[in-house]
N, C-alpha and C. Protein backbone atom coordinates (compact mmCIF):
# COMPACT_ATOMS: atom_id res chain seq x y z
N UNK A 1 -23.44 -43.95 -122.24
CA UNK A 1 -24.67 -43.21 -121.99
C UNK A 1 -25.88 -44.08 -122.32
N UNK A 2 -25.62 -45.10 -123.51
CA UNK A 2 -26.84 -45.46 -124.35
C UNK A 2 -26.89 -46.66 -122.68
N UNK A 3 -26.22 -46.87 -122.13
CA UNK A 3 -26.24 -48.23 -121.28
C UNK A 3 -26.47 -47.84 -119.95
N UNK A 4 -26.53 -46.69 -119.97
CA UNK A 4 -26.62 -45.65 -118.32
C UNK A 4 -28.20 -45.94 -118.78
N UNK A 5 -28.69 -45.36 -119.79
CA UNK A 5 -30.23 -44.91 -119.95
C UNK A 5 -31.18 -46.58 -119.84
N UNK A 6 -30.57 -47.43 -120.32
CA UNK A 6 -30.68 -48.84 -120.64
C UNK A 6 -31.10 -49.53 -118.81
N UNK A 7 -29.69 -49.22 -118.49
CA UNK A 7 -30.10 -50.13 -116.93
C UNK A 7 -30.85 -49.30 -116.21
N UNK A 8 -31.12 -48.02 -116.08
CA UNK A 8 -31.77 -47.55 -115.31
C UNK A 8 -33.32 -47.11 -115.93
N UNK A 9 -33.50 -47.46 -116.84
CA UNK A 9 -34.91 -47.85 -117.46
C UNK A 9 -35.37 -49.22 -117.04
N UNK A 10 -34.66 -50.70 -117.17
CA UNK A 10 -34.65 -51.88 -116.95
C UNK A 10 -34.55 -52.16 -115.59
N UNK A 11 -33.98 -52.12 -115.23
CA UNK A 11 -33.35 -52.33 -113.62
C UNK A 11 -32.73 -51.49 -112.71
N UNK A 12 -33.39 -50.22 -112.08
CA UNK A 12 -32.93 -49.28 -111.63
C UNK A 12 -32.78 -49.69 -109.96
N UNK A 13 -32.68 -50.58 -109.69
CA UNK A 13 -32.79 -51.14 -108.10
C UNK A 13 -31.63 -51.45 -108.10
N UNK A 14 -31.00 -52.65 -109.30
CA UNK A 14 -29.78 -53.37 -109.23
C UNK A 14 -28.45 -51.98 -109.17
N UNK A 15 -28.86 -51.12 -109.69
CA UNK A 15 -27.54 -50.05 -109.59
C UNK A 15 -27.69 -48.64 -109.01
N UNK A 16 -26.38 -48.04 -108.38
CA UNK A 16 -26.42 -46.52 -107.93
C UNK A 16 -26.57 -45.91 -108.99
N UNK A 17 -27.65 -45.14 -109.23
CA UNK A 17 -27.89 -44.01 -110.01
C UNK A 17 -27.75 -42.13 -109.44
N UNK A 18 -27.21 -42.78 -108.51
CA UNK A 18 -27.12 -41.10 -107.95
C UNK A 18 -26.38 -40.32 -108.34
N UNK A 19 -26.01 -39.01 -108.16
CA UNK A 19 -25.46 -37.70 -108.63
C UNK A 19 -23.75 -37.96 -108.60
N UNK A 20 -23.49 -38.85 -107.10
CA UNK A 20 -22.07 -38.69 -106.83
C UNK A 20 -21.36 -39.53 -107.45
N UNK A 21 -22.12 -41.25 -108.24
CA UNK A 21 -21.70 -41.88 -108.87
C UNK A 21 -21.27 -41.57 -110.30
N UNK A 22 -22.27 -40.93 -111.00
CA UNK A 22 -22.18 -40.00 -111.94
C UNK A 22 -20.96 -38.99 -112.24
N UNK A 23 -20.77 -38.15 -110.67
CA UNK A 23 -19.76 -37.28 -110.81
C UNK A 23 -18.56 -37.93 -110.84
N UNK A 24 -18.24 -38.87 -110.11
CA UNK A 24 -17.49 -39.81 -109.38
C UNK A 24 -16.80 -39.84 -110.88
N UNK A 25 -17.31 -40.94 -112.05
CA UNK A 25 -16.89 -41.50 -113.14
C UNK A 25 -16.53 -39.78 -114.25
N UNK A 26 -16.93 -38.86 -114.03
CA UNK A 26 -16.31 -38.17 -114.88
C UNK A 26 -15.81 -37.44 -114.74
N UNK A 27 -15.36 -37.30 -112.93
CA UNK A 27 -13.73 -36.44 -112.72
C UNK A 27 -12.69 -38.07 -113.15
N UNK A 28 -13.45 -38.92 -112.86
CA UNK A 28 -12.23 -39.98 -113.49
C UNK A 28 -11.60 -39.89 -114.52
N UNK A 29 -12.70 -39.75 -115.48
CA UNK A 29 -12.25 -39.46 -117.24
C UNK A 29 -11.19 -38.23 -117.27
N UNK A 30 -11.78 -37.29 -116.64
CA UNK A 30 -11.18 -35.89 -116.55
C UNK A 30 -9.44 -36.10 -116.40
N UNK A 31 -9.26 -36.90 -114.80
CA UNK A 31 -8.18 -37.28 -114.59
C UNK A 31 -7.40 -37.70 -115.62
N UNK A 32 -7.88 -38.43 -116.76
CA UNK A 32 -7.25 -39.51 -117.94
C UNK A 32 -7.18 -38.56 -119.29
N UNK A 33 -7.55 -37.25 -118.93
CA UNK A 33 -7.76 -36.06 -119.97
C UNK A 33 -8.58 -36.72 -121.34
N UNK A 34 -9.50 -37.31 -120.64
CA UNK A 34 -10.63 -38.15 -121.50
C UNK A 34 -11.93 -37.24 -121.63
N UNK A 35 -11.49 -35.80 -122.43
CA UNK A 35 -12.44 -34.78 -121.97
C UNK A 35 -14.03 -34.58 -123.07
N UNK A 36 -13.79 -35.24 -123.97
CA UNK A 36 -15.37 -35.13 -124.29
C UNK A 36 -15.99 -36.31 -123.75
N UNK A 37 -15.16 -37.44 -123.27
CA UNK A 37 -16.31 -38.66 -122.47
C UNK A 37 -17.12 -37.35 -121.37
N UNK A 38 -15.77 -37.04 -120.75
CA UNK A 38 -16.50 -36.52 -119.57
C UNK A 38 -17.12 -35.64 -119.36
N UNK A 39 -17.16 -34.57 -120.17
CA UNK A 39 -18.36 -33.55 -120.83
C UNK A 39 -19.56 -34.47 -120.91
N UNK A 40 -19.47 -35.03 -121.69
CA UNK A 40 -20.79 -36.27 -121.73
C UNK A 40 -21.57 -36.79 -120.47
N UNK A 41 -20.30 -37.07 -119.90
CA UNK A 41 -21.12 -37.90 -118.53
C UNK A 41 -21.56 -37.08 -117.36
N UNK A 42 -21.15 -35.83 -117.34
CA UNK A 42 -21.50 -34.96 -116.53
C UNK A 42 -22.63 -34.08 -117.55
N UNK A 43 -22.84 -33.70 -118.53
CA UNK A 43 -24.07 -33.76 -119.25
C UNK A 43 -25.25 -34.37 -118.91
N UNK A 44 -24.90 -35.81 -118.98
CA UNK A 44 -25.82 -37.02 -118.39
C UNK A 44 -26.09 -36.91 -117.11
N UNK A 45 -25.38 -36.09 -116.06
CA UNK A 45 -25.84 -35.95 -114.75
C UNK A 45 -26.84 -34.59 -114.55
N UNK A 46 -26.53 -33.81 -115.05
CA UNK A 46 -27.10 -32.35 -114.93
C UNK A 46 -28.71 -32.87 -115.61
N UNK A 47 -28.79 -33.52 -117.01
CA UNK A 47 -30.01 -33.99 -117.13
C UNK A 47 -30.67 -35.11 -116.12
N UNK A 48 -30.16 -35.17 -115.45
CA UNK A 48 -30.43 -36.68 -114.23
C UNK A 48 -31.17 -35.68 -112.87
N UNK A 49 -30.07 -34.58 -112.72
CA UNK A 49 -30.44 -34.21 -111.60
C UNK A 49 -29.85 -32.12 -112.09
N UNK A 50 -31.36 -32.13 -112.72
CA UNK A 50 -30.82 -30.25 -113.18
C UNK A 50 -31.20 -29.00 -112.34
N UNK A 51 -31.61 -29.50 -110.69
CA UNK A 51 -32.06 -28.73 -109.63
C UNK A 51 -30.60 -28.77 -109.10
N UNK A 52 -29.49 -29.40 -109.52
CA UNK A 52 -28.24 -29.58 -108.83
C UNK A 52 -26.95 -28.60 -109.04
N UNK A 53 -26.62 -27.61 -108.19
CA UNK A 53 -25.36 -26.68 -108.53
C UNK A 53 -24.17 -27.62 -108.78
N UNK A 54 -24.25 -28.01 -108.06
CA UNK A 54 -22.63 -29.56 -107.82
C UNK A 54 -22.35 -30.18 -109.78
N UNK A 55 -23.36 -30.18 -109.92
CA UNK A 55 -23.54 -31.14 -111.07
C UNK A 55 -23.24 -29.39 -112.70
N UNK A 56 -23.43 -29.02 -112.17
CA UNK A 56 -23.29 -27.42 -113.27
C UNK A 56 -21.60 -26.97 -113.05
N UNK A 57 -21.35 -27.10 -111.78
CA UNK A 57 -20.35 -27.00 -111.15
C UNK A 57 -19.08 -27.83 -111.88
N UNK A 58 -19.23 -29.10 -111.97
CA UNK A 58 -18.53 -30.30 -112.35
C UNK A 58 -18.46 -30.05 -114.13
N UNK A 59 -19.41 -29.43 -114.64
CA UNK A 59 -19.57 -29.46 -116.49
C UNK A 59 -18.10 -27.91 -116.72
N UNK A 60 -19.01 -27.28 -115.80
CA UNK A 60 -18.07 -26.37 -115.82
C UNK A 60 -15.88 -26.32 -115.68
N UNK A 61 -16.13 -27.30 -114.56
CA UNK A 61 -14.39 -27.67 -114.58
C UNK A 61 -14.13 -28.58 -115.73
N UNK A 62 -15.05 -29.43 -116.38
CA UNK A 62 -14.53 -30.14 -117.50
C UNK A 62 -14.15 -28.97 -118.48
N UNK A 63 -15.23 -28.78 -118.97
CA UNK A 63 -15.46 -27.30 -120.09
C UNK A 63 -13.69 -26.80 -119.95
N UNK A 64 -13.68 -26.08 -118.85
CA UNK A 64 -12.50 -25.33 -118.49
C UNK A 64 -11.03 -26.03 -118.61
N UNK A 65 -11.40 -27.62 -118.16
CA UNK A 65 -9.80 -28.19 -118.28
C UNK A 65 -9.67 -28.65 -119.72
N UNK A 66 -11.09 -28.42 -120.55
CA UNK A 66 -10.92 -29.18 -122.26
C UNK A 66 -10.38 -27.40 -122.56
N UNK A 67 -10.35 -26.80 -122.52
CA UNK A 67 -10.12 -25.77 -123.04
C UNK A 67 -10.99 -24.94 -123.56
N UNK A 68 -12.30 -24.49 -123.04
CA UNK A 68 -13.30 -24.12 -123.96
C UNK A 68 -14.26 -23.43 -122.60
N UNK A 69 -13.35 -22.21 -122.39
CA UNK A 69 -13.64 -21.29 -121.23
C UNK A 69 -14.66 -20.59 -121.45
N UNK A 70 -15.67 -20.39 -122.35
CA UNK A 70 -16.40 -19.67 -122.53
C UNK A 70 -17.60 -20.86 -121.54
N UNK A 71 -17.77 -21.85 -122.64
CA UNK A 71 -18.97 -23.05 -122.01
C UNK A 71 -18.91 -22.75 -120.76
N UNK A 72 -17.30 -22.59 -119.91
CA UNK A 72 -16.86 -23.23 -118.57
C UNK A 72 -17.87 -21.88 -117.60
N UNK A 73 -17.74 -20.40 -118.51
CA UNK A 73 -18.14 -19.67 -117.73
C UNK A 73 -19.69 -19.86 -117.30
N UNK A 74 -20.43 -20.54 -118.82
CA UNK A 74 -22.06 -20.84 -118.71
C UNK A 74 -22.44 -21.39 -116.99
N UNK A 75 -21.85 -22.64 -117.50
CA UNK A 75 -22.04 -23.67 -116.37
C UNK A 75 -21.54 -23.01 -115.01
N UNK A 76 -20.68 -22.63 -114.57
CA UNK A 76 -20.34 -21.63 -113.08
C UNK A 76 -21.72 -21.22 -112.97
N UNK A 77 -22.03 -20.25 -113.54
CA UNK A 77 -22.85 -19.02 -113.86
C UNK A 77 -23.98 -19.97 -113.24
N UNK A 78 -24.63 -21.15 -114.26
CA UNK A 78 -25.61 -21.73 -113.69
C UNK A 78 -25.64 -22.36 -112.08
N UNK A 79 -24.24 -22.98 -112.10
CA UNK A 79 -24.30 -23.81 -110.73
C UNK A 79 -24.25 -22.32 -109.77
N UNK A 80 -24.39 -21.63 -109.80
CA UNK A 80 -24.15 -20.08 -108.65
C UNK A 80 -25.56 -19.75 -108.96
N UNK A 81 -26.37 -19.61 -109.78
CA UNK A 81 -28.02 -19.12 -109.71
C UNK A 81 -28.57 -20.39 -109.13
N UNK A 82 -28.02 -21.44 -109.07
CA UNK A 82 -29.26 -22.75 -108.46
C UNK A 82 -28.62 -22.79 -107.04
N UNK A 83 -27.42 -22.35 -106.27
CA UNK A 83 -26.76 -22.11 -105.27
C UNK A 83 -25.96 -21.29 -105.46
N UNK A 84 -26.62 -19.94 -104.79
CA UNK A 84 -25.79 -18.79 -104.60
C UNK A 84 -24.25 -19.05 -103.28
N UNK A 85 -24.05 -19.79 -102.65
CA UNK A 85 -23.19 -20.17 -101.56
C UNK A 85 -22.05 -21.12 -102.13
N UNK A 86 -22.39 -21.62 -103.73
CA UNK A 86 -21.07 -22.57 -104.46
C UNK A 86 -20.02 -21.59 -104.45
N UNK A 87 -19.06 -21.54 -103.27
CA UNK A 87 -17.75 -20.02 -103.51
C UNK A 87 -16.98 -21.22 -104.47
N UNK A 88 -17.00 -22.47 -104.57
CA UNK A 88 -16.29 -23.24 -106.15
C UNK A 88 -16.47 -22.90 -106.91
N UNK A 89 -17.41 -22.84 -107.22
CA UNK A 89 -17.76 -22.15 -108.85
C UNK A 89 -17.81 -20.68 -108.73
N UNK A 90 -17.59 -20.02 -107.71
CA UNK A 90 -17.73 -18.66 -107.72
C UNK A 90 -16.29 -18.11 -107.81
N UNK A 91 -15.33 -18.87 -107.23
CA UNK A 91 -14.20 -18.41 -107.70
C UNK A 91 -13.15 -18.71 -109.07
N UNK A 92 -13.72 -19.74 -109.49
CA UNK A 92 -13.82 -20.29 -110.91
C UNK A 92 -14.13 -19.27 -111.95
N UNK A 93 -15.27 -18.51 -111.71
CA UNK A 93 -15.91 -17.99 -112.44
C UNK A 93 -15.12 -16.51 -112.48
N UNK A 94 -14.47 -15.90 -111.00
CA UNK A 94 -14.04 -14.87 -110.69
C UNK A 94 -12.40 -15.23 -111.78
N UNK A 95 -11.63 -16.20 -111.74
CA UNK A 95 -10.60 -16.42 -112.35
C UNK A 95 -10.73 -16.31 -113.64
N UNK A 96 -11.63 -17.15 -114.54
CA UNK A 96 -12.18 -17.05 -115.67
C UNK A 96 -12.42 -15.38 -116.25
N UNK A 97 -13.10 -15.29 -115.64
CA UNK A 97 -13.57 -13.53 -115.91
C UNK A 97 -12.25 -12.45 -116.03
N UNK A 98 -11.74 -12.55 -115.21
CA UNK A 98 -10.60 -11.98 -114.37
C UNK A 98 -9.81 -12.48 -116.15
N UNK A 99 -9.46 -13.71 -116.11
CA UNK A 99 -8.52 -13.58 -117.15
C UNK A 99 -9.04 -13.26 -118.39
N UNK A 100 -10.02 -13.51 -119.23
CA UNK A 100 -10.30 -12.71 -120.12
C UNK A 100 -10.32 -10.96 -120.36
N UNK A 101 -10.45 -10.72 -119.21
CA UNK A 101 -11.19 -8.81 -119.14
C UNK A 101 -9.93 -8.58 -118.44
């Protein structure tokens, strides 16, 4: 993170800073059940880009695959008020719900 904030303060031309690169690296982690990196790095995206459902969307499946369904429901919740049409996070959210109640 300290080196995400670093090059793209310094040299933001030389690298992709966009949303999908971002997401890209922390369904990776996810994959490697590397789940507070990737809480982190999708953290780091939602503050990058927090007009973004995709990116609320993505905190939310981490949240949910670390085990900590409550956070998972926050984040749905948000990525569905910034895009009412995410049926990803809307059925996420319907499963979630569904299994608690």
């Amino acid at each position: 993170v300290r080196e995400y904030r670093a090059l793209r303060a310094a040299r933001p031309a030389n690298y992709n800073f966009d949303e999908a690169e971002l997401n890209s690296l922390g369904y990776r982690l996810l994959r490697n059940k590397r789940f507070p990196e990737a809480i982190r790095i999708f953290q780091l995206n939602a503050e990058a880009y927090s007009k973004s459902s995709n990116v609320y969307d993505s905190l939310g499946d981490a949240f949910h695959r670390a085990g900590k369904d409550r956070q998972a429901v926050a984040y749905y919740e948000q990525a569905i008020r910034l895009d009412p049409k995410n049926f990803d996070a809307a059925a996420m959210l319907e499963k979630l719900k569904g299994a608690r109640g």
